[in-house]
N, C-alpha and C. Protein backbone atom coordinates (compact mmCIF):
# COMPACT_ATOMS: atom_id res chain seq x y z
N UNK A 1 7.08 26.94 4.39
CA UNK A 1 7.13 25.64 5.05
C UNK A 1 6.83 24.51 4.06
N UNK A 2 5.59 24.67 3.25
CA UNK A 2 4.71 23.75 1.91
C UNK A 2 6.63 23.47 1.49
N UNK A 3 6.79 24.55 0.60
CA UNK A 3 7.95 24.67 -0.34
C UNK A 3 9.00 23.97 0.43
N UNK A 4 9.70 24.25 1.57
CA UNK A 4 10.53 23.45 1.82
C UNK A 4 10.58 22.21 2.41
N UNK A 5 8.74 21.27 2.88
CA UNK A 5 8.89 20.12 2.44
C UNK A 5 8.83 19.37 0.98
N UNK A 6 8.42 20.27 0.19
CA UNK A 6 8.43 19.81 -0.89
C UNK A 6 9.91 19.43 -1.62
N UNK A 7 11.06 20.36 -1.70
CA UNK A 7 12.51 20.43 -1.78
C UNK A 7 12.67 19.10 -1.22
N UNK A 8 12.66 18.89 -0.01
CA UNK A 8 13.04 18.10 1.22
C UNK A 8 12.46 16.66 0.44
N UNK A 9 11.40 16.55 -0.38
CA UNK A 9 11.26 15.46 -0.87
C UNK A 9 12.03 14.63 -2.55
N UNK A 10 12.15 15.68 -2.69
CA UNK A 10 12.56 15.99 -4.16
C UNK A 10 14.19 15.47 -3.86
N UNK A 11 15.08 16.32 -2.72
CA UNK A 11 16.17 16.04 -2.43
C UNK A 11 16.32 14.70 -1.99
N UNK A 12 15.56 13.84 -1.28
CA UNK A 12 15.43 12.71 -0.74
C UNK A 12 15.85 11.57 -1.43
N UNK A 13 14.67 12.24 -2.65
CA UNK A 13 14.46 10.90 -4.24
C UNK A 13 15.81 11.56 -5.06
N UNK A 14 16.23 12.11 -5.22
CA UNK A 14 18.00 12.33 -5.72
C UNK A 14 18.91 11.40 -5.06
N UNK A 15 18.78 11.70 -3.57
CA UNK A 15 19.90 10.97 -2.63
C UNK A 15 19.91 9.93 -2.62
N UNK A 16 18.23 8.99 -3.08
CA UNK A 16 18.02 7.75 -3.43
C UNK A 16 18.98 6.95 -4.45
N UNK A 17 18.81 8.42 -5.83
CA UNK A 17 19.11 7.69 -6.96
C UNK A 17 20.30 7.52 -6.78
N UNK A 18 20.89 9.10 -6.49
CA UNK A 18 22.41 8.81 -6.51
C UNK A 18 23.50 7.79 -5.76
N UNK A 19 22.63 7.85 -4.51
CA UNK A 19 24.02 6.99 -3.75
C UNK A 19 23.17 5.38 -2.85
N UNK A 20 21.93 5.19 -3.06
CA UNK A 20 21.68 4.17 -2.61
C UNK A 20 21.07 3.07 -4.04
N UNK A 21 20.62 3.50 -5.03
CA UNK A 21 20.48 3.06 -6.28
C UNK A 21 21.87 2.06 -6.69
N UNK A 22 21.58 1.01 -6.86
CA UNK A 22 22.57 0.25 -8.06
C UNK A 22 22.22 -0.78 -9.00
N UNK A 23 22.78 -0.82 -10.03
CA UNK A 23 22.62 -2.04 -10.79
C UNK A 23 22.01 -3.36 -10.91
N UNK A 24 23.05 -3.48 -9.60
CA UNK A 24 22.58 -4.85 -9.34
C UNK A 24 21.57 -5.59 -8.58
N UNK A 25 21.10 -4.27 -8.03
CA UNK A 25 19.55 -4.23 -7.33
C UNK A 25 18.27 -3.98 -8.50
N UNK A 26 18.65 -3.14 -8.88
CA UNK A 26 17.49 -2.91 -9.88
C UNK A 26 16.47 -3.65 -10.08
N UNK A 27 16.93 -5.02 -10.78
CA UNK A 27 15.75 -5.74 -10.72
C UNK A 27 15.07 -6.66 -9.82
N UNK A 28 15.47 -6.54 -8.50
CA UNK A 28 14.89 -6.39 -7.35
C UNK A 28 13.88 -5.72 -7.31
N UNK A 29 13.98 -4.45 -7.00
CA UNK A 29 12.80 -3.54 -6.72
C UNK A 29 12.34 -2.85 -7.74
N UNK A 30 12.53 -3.39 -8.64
CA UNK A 30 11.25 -3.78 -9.76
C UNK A 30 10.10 -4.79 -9.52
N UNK A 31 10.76 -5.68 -9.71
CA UNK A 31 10.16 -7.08 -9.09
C UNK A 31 9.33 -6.65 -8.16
N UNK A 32 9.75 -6.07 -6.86
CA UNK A 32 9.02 -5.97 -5.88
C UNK A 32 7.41 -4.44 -5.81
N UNK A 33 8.08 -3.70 -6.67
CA UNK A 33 7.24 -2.75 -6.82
C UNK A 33 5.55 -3.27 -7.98
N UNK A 34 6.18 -4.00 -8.65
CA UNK A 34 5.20 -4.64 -9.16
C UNK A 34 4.36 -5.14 -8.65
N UNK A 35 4.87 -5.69 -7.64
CA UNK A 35 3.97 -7.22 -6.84
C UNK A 35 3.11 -6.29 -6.35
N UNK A 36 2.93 -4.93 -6.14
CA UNK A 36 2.06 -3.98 -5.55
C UNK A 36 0.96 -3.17 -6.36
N UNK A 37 1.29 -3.77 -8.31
CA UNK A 37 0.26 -3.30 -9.30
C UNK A 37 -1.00 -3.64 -8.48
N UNK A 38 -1.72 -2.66 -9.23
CA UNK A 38 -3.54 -2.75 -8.92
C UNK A 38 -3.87 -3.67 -7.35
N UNK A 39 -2.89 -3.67 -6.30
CA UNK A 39 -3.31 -4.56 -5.06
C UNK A 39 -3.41 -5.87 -5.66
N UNK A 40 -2.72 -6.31 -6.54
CA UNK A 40 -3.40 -7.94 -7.40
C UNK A 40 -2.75 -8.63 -6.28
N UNK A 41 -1.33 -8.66 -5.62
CA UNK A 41 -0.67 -9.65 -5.12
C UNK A 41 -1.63 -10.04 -3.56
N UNK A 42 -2.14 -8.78 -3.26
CA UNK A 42 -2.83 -8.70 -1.94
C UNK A 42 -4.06 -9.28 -2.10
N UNK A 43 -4.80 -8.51 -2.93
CA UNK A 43 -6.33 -9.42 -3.48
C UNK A 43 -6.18 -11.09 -3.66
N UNK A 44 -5.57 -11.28 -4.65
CA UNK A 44 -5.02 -12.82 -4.54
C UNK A 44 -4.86 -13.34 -3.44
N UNK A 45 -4.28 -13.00 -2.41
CA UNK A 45 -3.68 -13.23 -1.28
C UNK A 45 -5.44 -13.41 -0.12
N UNK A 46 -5.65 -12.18 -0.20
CA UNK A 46 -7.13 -12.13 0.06
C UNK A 46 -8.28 -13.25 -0.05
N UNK A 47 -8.19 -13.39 -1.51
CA UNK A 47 -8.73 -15.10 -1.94
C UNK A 47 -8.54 -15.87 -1.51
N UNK A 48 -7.44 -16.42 -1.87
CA UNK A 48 -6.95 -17.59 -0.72
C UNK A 48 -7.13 -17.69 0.51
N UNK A 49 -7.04 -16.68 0.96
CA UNK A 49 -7.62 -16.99 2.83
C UNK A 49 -8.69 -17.17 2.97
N UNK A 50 -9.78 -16.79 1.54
CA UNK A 50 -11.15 -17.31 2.25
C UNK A 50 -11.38 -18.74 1.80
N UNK A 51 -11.19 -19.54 1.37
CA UNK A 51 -10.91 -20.79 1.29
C UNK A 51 -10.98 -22.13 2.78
N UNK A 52 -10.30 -21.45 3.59
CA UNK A 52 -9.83 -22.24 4.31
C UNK A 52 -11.20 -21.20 4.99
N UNK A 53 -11.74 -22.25 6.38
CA UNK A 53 -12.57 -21.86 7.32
C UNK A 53 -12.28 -21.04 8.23
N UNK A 54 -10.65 -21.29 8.66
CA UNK A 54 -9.84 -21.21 9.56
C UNK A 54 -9.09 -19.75 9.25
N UNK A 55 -8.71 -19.70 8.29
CA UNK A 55 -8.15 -17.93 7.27
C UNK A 55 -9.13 -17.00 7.28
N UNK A 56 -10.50 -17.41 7.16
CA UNK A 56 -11.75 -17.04 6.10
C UNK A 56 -11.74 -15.54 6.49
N UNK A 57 -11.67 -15.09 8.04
CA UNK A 57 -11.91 -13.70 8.65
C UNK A 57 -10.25 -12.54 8.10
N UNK A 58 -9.52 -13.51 7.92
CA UNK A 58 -8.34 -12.77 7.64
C UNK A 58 -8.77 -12.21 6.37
N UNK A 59 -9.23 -13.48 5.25
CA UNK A 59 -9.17 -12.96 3.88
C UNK A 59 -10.08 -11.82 3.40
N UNK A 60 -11.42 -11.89 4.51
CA UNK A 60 -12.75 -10.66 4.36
C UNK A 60 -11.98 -9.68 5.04
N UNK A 61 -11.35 -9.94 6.01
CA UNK A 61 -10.35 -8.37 6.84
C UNK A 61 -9.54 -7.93 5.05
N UNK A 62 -9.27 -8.96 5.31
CA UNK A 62 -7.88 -8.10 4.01
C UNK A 62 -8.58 -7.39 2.97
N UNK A 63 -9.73 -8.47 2.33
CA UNK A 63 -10.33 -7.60 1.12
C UNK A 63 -10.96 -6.35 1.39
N UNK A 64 -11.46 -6.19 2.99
CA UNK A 64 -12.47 -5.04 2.62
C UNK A 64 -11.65 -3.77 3.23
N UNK A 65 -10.44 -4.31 3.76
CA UNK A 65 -9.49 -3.35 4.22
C UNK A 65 -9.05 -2.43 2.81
N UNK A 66 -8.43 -3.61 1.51
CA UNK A 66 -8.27 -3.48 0.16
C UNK A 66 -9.43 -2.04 -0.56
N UNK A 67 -10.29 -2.58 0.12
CA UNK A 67 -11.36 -1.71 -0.49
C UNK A 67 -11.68 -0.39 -0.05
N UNK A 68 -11.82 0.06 1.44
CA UNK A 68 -11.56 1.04 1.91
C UNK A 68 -10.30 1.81 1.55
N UNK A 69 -9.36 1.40 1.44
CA UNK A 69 -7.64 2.16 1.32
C UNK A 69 -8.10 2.22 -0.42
N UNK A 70 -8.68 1.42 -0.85
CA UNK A 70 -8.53 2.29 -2.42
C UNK A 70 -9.98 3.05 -2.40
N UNK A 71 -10.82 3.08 -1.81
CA UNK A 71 -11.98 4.25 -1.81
C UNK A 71 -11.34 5.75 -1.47
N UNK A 72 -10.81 5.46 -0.27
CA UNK A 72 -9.94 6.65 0.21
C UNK A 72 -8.79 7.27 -0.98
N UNK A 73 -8.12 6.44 -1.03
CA UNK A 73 -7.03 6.77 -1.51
C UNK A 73 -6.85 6.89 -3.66
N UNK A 74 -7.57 6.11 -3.82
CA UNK A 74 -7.90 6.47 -5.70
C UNK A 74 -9.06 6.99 -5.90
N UNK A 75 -10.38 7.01 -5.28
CA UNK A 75 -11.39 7.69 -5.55
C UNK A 75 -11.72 8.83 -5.13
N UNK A 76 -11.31 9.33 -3.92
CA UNK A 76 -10.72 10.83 -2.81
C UNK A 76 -9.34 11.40 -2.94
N UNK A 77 -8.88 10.97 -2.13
CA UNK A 77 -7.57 12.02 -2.34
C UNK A 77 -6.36 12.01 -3.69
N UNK A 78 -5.77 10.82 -4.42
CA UNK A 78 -5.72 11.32 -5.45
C UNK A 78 -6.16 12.40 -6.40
N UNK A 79 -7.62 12.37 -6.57
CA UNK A 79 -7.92 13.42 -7.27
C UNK A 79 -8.11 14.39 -7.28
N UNK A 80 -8.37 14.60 -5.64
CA UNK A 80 -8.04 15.74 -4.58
C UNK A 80 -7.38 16.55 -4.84
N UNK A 81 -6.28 16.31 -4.27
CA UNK A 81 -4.68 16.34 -4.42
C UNK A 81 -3.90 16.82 -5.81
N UNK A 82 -4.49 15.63 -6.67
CA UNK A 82 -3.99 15.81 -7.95
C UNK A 82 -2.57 16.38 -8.54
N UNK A 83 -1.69 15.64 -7.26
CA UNK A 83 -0.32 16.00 -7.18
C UNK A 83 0.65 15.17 -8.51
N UNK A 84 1.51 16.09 -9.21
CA UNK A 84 2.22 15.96 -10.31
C UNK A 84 3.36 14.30 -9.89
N UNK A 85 3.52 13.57 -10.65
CA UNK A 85 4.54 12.97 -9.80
C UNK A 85 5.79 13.25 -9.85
N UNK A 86 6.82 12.60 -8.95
CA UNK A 86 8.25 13.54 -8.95
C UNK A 86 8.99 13.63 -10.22
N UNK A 87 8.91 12.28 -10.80
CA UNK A 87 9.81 12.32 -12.69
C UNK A 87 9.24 13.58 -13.42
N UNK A 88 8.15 14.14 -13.21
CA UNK A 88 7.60 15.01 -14.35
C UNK A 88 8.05 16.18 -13.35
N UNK A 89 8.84 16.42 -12.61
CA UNK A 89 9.27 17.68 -11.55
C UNK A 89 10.38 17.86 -11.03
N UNK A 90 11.21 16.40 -11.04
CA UNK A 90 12.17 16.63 -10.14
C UNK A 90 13.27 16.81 -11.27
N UNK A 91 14.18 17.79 -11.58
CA UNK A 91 15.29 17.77 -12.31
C UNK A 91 15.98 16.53 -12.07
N UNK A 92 16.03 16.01 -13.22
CA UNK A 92 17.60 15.18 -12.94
C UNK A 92 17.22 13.76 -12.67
N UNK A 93 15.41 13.49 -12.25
CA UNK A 93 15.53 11.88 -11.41
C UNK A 93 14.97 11.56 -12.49
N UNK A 94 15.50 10.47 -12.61
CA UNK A 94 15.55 9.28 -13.77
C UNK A 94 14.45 8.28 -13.09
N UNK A 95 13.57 7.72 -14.05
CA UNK A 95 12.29 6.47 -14.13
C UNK A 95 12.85 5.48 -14.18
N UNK A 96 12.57 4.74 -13.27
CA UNK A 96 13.28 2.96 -13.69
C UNK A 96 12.28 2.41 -14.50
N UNK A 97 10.77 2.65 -13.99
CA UNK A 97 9.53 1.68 -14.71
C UNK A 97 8.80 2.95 -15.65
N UNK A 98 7.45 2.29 -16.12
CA UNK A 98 6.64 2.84 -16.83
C UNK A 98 6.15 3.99 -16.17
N UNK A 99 5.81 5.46 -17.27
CA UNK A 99 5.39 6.42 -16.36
C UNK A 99 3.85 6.07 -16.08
N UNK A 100 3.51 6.37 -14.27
CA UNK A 100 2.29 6.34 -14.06
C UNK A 100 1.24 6.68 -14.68
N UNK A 101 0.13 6.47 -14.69
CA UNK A 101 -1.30 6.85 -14.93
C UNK A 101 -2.32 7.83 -14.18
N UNK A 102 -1.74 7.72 -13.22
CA UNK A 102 -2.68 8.41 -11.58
C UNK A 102 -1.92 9.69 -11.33
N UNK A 103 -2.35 10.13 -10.09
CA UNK A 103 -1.26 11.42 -9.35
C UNK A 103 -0.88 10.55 -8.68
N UNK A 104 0.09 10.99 -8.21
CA UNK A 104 1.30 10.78 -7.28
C UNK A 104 0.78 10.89 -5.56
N UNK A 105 -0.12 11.45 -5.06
CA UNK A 105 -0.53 11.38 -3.51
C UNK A 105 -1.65 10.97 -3.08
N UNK A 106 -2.01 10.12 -2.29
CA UNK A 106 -0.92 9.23 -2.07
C UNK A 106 -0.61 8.05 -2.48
N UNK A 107 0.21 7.00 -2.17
CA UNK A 107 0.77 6.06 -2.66
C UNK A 107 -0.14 4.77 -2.59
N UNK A 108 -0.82 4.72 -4.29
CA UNK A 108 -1.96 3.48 -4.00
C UNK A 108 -1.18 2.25 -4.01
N UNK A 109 0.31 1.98 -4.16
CA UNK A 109 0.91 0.72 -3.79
C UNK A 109 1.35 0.38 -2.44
N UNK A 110 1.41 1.60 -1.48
CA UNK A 110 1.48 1.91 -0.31
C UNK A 110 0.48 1.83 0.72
N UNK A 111 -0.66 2.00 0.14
CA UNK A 111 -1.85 2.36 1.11
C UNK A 111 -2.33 0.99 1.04
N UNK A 112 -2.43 -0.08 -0.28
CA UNK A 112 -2.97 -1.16 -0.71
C UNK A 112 -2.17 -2.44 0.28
N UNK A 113 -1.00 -2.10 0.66
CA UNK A 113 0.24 -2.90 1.09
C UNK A 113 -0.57 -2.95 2.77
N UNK A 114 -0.18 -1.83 2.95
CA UNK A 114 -0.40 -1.51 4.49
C UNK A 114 -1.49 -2.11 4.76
N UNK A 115 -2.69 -1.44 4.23
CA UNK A 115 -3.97 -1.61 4.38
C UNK A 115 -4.14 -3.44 4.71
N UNK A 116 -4.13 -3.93 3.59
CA UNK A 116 -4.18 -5.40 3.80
C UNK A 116 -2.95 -6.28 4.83
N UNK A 117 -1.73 -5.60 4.97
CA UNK A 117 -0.86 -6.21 5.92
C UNK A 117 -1.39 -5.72 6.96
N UNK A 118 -1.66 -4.59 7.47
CA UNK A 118 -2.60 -4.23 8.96
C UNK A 118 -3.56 -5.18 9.44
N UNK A 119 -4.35 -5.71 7.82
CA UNK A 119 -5.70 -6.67 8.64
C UNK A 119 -5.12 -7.69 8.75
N UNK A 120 -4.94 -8.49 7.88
CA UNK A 120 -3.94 -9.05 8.29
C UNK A 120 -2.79 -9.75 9.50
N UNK A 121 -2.26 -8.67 9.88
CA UNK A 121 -1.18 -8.80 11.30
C UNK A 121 -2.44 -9.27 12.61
N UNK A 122 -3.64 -8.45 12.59
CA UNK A 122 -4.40 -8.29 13.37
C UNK A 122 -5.58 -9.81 13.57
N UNK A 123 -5.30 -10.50 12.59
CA UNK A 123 -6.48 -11.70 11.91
C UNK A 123 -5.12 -13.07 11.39
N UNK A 124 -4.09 -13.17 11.55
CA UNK A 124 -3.45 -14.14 11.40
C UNK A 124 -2.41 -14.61 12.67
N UNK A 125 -1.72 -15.63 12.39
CA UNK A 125 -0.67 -15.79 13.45
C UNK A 125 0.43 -14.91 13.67
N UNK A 126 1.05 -14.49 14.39
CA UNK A 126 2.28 -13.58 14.83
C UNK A 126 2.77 -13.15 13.40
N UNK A 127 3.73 -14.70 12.97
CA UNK A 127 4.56 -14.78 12.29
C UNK A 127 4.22 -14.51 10.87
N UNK A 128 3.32 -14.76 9.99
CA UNK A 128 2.54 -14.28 8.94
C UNK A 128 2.28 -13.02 9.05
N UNK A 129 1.54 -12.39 10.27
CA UNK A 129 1.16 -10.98 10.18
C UNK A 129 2.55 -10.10 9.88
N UNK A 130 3.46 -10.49 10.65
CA UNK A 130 4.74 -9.83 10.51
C UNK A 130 5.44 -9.84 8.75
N UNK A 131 5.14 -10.83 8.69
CA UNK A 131 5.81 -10.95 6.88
C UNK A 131 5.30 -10.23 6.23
N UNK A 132 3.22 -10.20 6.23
CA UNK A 132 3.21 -9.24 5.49
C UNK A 132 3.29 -7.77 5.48
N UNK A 133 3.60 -7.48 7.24
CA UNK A 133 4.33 -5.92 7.70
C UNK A 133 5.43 -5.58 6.66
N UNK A 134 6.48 -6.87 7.17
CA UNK A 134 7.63 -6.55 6.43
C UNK A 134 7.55 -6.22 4.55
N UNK A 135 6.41 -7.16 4.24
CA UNK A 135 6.49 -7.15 2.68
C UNK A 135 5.85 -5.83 2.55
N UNK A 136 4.93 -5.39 2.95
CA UNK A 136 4.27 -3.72 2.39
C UNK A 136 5.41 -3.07 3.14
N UNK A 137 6.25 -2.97 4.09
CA UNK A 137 7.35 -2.01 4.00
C UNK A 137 8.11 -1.60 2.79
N UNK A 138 8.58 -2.83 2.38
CA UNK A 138 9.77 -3.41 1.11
C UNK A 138 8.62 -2.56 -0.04
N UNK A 139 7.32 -3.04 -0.08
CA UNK A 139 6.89 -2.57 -1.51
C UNK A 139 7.10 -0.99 -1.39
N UNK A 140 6.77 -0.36 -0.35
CA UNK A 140 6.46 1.01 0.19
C UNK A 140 7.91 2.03 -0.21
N UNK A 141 8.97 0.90 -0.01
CA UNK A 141 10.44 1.54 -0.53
C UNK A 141 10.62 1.58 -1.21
N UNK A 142 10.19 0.66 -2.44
CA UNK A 142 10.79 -0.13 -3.46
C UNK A 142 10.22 1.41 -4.79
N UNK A 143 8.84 2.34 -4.10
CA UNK A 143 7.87 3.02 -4.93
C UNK A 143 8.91 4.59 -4.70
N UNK A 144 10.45 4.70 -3.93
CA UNK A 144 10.91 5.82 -4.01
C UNK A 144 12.06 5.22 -4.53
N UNK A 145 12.75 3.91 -4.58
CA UNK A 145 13.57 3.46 -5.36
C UNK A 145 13.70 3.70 -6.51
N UNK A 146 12.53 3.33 -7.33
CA UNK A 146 12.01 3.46 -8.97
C UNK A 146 11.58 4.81 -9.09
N UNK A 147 11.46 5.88 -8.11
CA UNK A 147 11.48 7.31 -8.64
C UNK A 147 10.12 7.60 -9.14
N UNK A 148 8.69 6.41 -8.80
CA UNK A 148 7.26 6.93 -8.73
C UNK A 148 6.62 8.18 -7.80
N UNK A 149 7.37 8.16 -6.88
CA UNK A 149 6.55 8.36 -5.31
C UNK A 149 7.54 9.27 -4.61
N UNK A 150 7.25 10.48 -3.98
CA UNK A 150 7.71 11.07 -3.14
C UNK A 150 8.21 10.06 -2.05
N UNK A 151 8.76 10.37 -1.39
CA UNK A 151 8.55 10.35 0.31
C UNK A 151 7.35 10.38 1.11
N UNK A 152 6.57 11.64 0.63
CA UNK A 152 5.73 11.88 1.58
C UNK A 152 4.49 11.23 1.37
N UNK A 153 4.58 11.11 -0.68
CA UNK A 153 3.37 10.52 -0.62
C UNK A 153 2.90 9.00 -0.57
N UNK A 154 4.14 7.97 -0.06
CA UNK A 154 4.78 7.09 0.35
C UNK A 154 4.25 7.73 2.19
N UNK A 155 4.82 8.19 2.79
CA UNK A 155 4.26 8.25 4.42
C UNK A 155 2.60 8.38 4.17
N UNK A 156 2.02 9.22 3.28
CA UNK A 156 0.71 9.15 3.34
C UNK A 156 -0.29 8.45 2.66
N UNK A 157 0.58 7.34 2.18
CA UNK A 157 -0.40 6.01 1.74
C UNK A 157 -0.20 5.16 2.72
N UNK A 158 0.80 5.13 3.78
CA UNK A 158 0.86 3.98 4.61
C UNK A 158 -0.16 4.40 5.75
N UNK A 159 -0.16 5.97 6.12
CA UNK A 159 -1.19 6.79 7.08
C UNK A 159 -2.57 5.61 6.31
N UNK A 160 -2.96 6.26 5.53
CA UNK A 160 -4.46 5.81 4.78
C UNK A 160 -4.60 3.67 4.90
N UNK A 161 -3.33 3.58 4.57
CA UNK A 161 -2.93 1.98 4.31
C UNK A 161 -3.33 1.61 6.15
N UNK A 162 -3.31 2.01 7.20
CA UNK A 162 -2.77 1.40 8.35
C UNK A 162 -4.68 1.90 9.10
N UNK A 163 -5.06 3.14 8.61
CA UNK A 163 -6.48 3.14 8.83
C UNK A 163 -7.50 2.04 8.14
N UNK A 164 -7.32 2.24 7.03
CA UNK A 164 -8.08 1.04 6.14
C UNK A 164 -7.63 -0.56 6.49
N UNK A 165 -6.74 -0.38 7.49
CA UNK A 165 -6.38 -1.97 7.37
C UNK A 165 -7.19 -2.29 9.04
N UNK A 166 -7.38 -1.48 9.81
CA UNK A 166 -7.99 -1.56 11.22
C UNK A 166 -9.37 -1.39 10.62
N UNK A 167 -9.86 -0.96 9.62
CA UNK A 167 -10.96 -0.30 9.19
C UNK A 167 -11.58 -1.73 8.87
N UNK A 168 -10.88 -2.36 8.11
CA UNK A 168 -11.51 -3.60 7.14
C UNK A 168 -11.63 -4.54 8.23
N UNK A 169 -10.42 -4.52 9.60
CA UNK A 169 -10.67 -5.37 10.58
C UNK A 169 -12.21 -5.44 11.05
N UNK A 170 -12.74 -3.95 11.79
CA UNK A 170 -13.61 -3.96 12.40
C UNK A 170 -14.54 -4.39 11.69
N UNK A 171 -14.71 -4.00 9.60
CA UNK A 171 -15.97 -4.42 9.24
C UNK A 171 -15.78 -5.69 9.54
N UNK A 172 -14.67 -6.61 9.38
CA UNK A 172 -15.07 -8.35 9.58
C UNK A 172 -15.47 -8.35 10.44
N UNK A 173 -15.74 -7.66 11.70
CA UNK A 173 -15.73 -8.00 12.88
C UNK A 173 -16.99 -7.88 13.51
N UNK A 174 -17.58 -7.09 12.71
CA UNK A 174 -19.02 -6.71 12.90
C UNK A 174 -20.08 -7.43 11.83
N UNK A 175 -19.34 -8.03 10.69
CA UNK A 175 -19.69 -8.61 9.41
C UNK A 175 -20.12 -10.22 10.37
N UNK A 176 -18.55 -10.66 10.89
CA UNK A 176 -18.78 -12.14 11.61
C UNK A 176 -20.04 -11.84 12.65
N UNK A 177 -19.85 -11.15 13.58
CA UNK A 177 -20.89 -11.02 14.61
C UNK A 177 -22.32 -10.69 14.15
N UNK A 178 -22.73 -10.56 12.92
CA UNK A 178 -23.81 -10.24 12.54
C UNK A 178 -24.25 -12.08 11.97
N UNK A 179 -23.53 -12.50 11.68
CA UNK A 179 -23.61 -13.97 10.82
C UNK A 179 -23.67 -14.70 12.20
N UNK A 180 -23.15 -14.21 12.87
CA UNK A 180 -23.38 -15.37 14.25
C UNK A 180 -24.67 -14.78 15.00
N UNK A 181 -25.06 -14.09 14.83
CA UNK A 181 -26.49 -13.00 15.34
C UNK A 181 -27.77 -13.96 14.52
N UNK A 182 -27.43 -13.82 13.10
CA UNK A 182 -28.43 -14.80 12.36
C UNK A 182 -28.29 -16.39 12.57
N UNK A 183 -27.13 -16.51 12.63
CA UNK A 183 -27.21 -18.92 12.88
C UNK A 183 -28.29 -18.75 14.07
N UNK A 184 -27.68 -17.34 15.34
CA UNK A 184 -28.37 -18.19 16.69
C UNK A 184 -29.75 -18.03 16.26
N UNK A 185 -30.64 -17.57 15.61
CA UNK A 185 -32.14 -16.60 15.47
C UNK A 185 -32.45 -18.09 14.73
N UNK A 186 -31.50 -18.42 13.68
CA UNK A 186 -32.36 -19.75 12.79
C UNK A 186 -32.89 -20.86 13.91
């Protein structure tokens, strides 16, 4: 069963290269896979919301969501796991970017995306929360496009990404209600 999801992923990232891969995309989802290095675009993003009074719960949702999905996901199961990534396994699939540093499961551009678009969706207006749904989708694709990331380990950074992003909610949520616990006591 292991073995033939494993095939099943391997075949996936082929079918990628071969017939949905082109040229003239390329540096597209480059571009976009980047914007998902080290969580910088999200952290940044994070910052800025605490700025404003009005953001401030989004930007502590997002960061500590940020922080949980990479506790989980680069300090636990990566090393866990310690899964090979597909270029160093899969016959035949070609690297668009630099070879990784990490293992391959699961997907810390995936889990980092989710994670902070979850708190996010949950702590902003409709229409923002949705963009950044849509943008950690796009990054989440963009990591089997370039031939980093399984499939699966792409589904199981967004699993980790979508806990850590409800996760980071509740700490704001208990973080704010504790700060409003202390104003009333002063």
């Amino acid at each position: 069963m292991v073995d033939a999801l494993l095939k099943m992923d391997g075949e996936i990232l082929l079918f990628i290269q071969d017939h949905i891969r082109q040229e003239w995309m390329d540096w597209f989802w480059k571009a976009v896979t980047h914007l998902g290095d080290g969580g910088v675009f999200w952290i940044l993003l994070g910052i800025i919301l605490l700025f404003s009074k009005k953001t401030r719960p989004a930007g502590v949702a997002a960061l500590l969501a940020l922080l949980v999905g990479a506790l989980i996901t680069n300090v636990c199961l990566k090393n866990f796991v310690a899964r090979i990534r597909p270029y160093e396994v899969v016959e035949g699939l070609r690297l668009m970017i630099e070879r990784q540093r990490d293992y391959s499961f699961p997907s810390g551009h995936t889990s980092a995306s989710f994670a902070a678009a979850c708190a996010l969706v949950r702590t902003l207006p409709q229409k923002w929360g949705t963009v950044c749904m849509i943008l950690a989708g796009v990054i989440a694709l963009s990591r089997l496009y370039v031939g980093v990331h399984y499939p699966s380990d792409v589904l199981g950074g967004m699993v980790v990404g979508i806990f850590a992003g409800w996760a980071g909610w509740k700490l704001m949520q208990m973080l704010m209600l504790q700060m409003e616990k202390k104003r009333r006591s002063v």
